[in-house]
Protein backbone atom coordinates (compact mmCIF):
# COMPACT_ATOMS: atom_id res chain seq x y z
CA UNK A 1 -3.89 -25.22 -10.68
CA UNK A 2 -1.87 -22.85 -8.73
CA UNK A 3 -0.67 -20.23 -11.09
CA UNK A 4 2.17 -18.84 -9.74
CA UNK A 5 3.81 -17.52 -13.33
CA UNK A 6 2.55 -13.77 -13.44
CA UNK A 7 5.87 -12.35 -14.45
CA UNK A 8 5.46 -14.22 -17.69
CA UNK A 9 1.12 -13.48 -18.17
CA UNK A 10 -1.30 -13.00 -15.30
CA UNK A 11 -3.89 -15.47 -14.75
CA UNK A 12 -6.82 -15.20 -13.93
CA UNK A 13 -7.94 -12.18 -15.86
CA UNK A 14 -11.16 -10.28 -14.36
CA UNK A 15 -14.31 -11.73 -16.07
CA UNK A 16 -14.37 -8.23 -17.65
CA UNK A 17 -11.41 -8.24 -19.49
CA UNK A 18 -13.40 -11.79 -21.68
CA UNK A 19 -16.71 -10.30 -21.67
CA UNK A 20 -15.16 -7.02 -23.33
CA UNK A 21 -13.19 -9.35 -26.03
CA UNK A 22 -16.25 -11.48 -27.12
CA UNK A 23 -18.64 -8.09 -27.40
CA UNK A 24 -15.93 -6.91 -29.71
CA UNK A 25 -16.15 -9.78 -31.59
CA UNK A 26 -19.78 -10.76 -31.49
CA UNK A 27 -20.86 -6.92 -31.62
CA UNK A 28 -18.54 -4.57 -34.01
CA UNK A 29 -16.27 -6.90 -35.37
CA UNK A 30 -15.18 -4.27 -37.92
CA UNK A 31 -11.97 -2.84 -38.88
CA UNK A 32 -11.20 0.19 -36.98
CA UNK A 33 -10.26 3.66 -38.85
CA UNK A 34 -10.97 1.37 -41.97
CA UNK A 35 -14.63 2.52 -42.52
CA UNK A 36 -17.12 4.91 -42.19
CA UNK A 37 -19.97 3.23 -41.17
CA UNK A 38 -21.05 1.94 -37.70
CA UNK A 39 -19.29 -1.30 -36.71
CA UNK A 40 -15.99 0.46 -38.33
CA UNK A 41 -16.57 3.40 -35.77
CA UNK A 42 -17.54 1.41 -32.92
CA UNK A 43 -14.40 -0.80 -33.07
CA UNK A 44 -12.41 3.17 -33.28
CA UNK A 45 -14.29 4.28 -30.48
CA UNK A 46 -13.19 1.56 -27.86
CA UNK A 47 -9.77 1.81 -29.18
CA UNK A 48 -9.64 5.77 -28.79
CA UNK A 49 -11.03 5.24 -25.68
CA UNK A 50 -7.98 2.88 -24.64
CA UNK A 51 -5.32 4.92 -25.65
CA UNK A 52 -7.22 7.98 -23.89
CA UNK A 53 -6.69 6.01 -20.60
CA UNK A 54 -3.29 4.76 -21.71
CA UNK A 55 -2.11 8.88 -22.16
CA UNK A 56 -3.51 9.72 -18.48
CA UNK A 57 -2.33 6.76 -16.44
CA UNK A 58 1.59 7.33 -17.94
CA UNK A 59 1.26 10.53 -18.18
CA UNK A 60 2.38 10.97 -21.68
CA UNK A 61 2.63 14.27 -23.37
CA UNK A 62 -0.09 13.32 -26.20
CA UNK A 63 -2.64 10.79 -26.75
CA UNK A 64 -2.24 10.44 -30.46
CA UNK A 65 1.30 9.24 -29.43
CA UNK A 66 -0.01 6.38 -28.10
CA UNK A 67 0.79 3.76 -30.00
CA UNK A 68 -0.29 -0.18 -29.98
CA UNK A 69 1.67 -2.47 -30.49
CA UNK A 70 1.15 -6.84 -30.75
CA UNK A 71 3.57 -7.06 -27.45
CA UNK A 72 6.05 -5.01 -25.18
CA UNK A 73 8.92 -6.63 -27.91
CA UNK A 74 7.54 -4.88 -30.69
CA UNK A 75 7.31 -2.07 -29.30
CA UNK A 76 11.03 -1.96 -27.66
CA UNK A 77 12.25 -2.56 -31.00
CA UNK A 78 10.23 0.46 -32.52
CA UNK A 79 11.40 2.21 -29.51
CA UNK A 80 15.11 0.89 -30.55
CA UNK A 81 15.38 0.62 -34.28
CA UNK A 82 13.08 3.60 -34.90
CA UNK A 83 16.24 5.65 -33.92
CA UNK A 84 18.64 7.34 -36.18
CA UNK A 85 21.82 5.60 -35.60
CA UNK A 86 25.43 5.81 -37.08
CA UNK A 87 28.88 4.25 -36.51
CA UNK A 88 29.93 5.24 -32.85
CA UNK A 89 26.92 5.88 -31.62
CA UNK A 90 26.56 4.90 -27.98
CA UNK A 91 23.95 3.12 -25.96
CA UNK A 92 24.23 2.44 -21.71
CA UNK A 93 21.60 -0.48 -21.01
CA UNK A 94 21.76 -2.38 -17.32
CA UNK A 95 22.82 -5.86 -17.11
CA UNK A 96 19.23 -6.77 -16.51
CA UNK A 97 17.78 -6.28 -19.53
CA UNK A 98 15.74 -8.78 -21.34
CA UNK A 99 16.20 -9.77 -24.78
CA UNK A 100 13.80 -7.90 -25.88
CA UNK A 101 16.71 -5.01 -25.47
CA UNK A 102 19.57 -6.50 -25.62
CA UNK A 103 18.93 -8.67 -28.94
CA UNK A 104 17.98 -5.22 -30.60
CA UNK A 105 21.15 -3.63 -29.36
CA UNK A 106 23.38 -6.38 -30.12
CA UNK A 107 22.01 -6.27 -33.51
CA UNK A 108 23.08 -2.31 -34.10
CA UNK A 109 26.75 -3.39 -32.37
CA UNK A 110 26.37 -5.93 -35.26
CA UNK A 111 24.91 -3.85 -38.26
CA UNK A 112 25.59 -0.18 -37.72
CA UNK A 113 28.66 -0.21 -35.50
CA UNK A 114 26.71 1.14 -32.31
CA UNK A 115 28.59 0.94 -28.80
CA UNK A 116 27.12 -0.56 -26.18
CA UNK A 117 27.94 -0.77 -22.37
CA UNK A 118 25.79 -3.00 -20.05
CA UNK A 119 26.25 -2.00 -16.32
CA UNK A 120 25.08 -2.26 -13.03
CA UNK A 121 26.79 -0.29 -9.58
CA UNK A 122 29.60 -1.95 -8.18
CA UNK A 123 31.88 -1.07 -5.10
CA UNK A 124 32.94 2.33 -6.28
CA UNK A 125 29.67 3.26 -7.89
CA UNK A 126 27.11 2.85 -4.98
CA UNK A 127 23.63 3.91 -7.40
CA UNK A 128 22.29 3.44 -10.50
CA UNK A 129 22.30 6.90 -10.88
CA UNK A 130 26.65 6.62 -10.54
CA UNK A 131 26.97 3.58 -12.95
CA UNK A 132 25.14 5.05 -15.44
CA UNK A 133 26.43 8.59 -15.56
CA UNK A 134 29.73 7.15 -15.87
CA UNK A 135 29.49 5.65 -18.54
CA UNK A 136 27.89 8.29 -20.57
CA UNK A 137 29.83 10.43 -23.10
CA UNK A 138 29.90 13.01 -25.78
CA UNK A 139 28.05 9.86 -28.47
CA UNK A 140 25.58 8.75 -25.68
CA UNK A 141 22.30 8.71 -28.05
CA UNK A 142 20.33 6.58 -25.76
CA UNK A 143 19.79 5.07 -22.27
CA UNK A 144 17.52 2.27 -21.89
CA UNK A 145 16.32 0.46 -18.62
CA UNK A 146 14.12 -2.11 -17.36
CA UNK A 147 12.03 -0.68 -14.22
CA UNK A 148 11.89 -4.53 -12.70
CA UNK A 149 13.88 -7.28 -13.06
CA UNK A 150 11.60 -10.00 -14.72
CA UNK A 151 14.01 -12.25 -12.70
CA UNK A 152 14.68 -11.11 -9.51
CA UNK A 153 11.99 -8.99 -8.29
CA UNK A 154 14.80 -5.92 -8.02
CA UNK A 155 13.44 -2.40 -8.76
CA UNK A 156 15.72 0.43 -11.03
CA UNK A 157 14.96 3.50 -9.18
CA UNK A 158 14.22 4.99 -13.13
CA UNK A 159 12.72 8.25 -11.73
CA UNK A 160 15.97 9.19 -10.39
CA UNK A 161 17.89 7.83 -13.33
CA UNK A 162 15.86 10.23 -15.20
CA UNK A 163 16.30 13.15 -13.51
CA UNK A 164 19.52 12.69 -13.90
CA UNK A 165 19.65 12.76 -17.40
CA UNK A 166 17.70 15.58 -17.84
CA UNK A 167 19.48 18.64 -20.33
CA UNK A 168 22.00 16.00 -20.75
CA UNK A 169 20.44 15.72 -24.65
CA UNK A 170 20.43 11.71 -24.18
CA UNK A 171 17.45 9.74 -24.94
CA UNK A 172 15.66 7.72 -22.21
CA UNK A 173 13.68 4.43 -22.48
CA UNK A 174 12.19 2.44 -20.14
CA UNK A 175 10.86 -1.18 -20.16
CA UNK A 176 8.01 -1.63 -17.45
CA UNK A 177 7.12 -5.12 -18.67
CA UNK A 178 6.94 -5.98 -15.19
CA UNK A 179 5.79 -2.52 -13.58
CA UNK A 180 2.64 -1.45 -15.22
CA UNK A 181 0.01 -1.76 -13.82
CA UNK A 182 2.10 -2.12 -10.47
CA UNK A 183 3.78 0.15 -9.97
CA UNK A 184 3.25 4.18 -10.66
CA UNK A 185 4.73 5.36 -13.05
CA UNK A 186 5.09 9.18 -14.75
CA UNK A 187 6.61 10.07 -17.77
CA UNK A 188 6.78 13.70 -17.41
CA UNK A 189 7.77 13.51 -13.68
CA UNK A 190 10.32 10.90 -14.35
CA UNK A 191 11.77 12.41 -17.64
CA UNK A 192 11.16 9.23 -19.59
CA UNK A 193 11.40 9.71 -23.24
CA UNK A 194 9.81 6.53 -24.20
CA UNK A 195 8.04 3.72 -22.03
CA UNK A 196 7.29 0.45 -23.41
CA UNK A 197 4.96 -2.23 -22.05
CA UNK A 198 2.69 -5.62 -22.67
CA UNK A 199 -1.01 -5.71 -21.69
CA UNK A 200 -1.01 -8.96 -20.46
CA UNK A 201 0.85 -8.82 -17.51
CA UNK A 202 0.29 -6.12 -14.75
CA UNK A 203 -2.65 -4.45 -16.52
CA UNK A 204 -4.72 -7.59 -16.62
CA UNK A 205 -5.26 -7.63 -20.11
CA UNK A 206 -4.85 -10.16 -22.68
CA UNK A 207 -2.27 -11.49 -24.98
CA UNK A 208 -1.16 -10.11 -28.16
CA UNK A 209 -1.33 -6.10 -27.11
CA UNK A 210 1.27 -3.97 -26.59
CA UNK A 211 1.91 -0.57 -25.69
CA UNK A 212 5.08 1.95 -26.82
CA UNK A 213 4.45 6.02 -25.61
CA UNK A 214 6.21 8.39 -27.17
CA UNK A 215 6.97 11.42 -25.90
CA UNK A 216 6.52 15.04 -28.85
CA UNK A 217 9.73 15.61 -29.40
CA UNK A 218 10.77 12.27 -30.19
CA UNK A 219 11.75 12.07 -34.14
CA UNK A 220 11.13 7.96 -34.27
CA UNK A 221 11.00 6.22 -37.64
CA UNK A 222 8.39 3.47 -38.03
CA UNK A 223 10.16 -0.12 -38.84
CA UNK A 224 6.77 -1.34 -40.17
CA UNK A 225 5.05 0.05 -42.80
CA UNK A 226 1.87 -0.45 -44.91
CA UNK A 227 -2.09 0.29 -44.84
CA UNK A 228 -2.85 3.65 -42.51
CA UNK A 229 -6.38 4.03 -43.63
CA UNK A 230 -5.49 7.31 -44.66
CA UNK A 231 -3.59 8.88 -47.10
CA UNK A 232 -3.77 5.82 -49.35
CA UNK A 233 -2.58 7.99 -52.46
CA UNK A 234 0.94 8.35 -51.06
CA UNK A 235 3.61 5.82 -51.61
CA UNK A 236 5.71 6.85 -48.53
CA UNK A 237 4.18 6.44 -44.89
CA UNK A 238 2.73 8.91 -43.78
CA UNK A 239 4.00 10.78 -40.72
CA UNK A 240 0.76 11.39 -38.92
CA UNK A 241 0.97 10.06 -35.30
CA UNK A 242 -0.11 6.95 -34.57
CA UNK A 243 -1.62 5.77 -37.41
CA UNK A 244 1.67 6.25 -39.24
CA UNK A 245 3.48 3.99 -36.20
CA UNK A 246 0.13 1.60 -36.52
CA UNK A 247 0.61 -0.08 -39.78
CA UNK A 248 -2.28 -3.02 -40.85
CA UNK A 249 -5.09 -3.81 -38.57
CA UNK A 250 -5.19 -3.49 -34.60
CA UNK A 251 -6.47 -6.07 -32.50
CA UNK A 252 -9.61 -4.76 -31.52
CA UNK A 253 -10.68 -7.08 -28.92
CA UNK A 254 -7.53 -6.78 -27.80
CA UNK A 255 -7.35 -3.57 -26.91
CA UNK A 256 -11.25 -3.79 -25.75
CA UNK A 257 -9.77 -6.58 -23.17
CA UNK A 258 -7.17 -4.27 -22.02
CA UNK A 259 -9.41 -1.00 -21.36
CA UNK A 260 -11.16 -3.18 -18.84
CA UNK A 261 -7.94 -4.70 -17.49
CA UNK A 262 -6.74 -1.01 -17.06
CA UNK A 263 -10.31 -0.36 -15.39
CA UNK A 264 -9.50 -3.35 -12.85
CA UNK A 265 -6.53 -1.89 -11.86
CA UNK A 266 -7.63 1.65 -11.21
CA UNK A 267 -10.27 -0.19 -9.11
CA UNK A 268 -7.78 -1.87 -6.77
CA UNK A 269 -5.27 0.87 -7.03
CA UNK A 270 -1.86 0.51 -7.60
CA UNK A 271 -0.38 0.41 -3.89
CA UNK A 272 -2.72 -2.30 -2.87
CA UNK A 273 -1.55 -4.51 -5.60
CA UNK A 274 2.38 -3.54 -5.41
CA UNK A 275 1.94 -4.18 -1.37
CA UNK A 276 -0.20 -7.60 -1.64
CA UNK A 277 2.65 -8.82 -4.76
CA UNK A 278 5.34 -7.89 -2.18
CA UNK A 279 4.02 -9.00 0.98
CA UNK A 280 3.66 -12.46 -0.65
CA UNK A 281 7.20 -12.50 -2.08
CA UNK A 282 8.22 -11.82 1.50
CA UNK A 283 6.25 -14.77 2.89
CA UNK A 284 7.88 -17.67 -0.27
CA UNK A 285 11.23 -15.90 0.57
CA UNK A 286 10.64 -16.46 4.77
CA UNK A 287 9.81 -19.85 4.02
CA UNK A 288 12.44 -21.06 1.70
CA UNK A 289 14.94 -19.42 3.90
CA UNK A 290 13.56 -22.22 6.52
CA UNK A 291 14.89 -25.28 3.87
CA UNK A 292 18.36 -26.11 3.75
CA UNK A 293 20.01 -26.03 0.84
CA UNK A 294 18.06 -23.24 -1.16
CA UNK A 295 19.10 -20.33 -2.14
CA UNK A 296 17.35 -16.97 -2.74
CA UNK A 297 18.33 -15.09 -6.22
CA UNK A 298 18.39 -11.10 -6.12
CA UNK A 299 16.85 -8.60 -2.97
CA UNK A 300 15.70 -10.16 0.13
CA UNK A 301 12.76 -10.02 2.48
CA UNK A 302 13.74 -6.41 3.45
CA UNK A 303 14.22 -5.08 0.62
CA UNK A 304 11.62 -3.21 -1.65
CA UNK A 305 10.74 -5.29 -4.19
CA UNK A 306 8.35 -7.24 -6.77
CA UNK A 307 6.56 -10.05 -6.73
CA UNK A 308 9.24 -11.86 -8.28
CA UNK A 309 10.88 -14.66 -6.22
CA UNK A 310 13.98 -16.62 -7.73
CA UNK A 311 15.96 -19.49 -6.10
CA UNK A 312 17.85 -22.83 -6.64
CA UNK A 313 18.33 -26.01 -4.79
CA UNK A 314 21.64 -27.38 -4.28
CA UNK A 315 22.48 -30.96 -6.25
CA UNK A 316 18.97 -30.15 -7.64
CA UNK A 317 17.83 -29.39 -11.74
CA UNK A 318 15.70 -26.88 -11.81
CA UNK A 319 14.37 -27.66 -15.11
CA UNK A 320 12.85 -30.97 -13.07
CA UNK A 321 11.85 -29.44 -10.09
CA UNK A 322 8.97 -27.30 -12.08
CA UNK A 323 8.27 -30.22 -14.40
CA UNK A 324 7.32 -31.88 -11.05
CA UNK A 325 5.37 -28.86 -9.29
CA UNK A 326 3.26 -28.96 -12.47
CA UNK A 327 3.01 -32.41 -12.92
CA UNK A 328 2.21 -33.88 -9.15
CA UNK A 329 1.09 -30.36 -7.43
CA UNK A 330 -1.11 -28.80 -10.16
CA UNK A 331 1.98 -25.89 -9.64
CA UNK A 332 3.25 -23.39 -12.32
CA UNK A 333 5.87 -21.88 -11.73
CA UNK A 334 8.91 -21.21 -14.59
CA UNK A 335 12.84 -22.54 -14.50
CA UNK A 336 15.85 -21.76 -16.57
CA UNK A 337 17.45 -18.88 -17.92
CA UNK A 338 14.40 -16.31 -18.48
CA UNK A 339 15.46 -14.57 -21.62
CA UNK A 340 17.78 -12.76 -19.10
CA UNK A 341 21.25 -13.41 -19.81
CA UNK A 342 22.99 -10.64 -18.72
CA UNK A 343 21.28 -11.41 -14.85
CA UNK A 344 22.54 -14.70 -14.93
CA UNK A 345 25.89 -13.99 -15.43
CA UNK A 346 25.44 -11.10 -12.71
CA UNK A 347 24.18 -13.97 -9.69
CA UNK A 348 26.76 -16.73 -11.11
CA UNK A 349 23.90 -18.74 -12.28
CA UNK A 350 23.92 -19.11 -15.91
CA UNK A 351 25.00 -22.81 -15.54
CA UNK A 352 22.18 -24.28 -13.86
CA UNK A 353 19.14 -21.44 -14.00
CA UNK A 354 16.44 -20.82 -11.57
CA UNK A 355 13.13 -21.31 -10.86
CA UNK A 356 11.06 -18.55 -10.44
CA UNK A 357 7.54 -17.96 -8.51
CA UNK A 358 6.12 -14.75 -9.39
CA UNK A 359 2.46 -13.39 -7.59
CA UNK A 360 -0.22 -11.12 -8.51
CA UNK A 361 -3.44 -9.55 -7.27
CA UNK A 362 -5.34 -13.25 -6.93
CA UNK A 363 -2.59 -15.32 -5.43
CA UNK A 364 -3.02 -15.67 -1.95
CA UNK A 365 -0.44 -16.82 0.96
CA UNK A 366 -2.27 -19.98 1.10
CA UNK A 367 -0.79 -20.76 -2.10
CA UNK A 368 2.78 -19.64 -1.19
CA UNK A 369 2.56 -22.01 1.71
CA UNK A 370 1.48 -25.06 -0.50
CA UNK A 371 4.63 -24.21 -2.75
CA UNK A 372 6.92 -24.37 0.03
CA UNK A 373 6.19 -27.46 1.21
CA UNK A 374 6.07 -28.58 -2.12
CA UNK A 375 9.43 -27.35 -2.55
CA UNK A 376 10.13 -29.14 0.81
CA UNK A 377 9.30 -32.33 -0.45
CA UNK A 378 11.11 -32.45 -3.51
CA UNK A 379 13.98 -31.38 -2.51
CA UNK A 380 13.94 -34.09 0.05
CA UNK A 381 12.94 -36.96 -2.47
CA UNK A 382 15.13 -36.06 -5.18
CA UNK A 383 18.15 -36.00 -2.66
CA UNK A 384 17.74 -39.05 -0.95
């Protein structure tokens, strides 16, 4: 199989990342912060150990305000709902947020009478920086934006955004679903208030971990609460960072997994990975260009970008297209709407979709080659 659906989970994941989760289970299988015997502070240790490395790659003010989450949802919508919001409250999100941001905003529009503006530059505001500093006003509480587009490959230059809001009192989150682990990124440096993030995509770890950071002077309410392993006695949570944001039992191998995902990374550095991701979404978006009839969905071959590579075929479904790729060419790649709205409407293509091939560290061009003619030969069958 030719994986070519990173943007969604990367595949393969170094042999490390397996041999870390089964030693967690076969080893010290224990609840961590539970316990006070061995196994229980074995399982803490690893998971200390994660969140130390977590602090220093993002650059985060404190490493207890690290917090673990089961995905880069959850933790979005304790970045989100954690918030102290009130009628009129404002919010200025981009119109390529996923719905892991826009679902949580559309529900305080819904519940607490929060504004909400979606934007993106136009002809009069040439930046991101411009659109979203017009938009802002005296009720601006928060400003939330997605570093990559999970469906065009585009890049939100959110160091600059950030800088720009700084003294302006406003809140600032980021979503690097598709950036960790690709691309760097610096929370004191880029002013970001809180960054939110899976494990399972550019950090090579597995499923079911995610990752919000939070910066000290952020006053965030958890939206789950329950066991601490501390502080049992009290009947409210208990505000002691991040055990009070950690409610129930973290997924120790998990985390174990990601530690050694995190390790890969660091190995291979991020610019080798960013430039190998790009330089292959250059080489699908060359060779598409070549077929008639296709059309490329966001930045071009010149522009900086992810490994992200969208497109539709004229007179073509898309839905059947990667049905086929996975069916007849052992070829995965995803079609359809990408829980993107908002980006669809932006490219005109929320009637029909795309289908989206999206690279990491082990694809090769090899690979991107076999896809195009694949594409090639679809195309050509289904239109005859």
């Amino acid at each position: 199989m030719i994986y070519l659906d990173q943007a969604a989970s990367s595949f393969p994941k170094p042999t490390t990342v397996a041999d870390a989760m089964v030693k967690a289970v076969n080893e010290y299988g224990a609840n961590p912060g539970r316990s006070g015997h061995q196994l229980s502070k074995c399982a803490s240790a690893v998971i200390d150990k994660t969140r130390e490395k977590v602090q220093k790659m993002f650059r985060n003010q404190s490493v207890d305000r690290v917090v673990f989450s089961l995905n880069a949802t959850t933790a979005l919508n304790q970045a989100i709902d954690g918030l102290s919001w009130k009628r009129g409250d404002h919010v200025v999100a981009t119109t390529f947020e996923h719905n892991s941001v826009r679902r949580p905003l559309e529900r305080l529009k819904k519940e607490k009478g929060v504004l909400v503006d979606y934007v993106r530059p136009n002809e009069d505001e040439k930046t991101w920086e411009e659109a979203i500093l017009n938009k802002i006003t005296s009720n601006t509480k928060l400003v939330i934006v997605t570093h990559g587009s999970n469906v065009t490959g585009e890049i939100i230059p959110v160091e600059s955004i950030g800088v720009s809001l700084k003294n302006s009192g406003v809140m600032y989150c980021v979503d690097a679903s598709q950036t960790a682990g690709v691309l760097p990124i610096d929370m004191e440096a880029m002013n970001i208030d809180m960054l939110a993030f899976p494990g399972h995509k550019g950090l090579l770890g597995p499923q079911g971990v995610g990752v919000l950071l939070v910066k000290n002077h952020v006053n965030l309410r958890p939206i789950n609460v329950g066991g601490t392993g501390s502080h049992s006695e009290e009947l409210e949570q208990p505000k002691i960072w991040p055990a009070g944001w950690e409610s129930g039992t973290l997924n120790t191998p998990g985390i174990a997994g990601l530690l050694k995902g995190i390790q890969e990374v660091e190995k291979r550095g991020l610019s080798t990975i960013f430039e190998h991701e790009k330089s292959l979404s250059i080489h699908c978006i060359k060779g598409l260009k070549k077929l008639p009839g296709i059309h490329i969905v966001g930045p071009g071959e010149e522009e900086n970008r992810l490994g992200v590579v969208s497109f539709y075929i004229d007179g073509v479904d898309g839905l059947e297209v990667a049905m086929i790729l996975d069916e007849h060419y052992q070829i995965a790649v995803r079609a359809g709407l990408h829980c993107a709205p908002l980006t669809h409407e932006s490219y005109e293509t929320s009637d029909k979709g795309v289908i989206r091939a999206s690279f990491g560290i082990y694809n090769t061009k090899e690979e991107v080659d076999q896809l195009v003619a694949a594409i090639e030969e679809i195309k050509d069958g289904l239109l005859e």
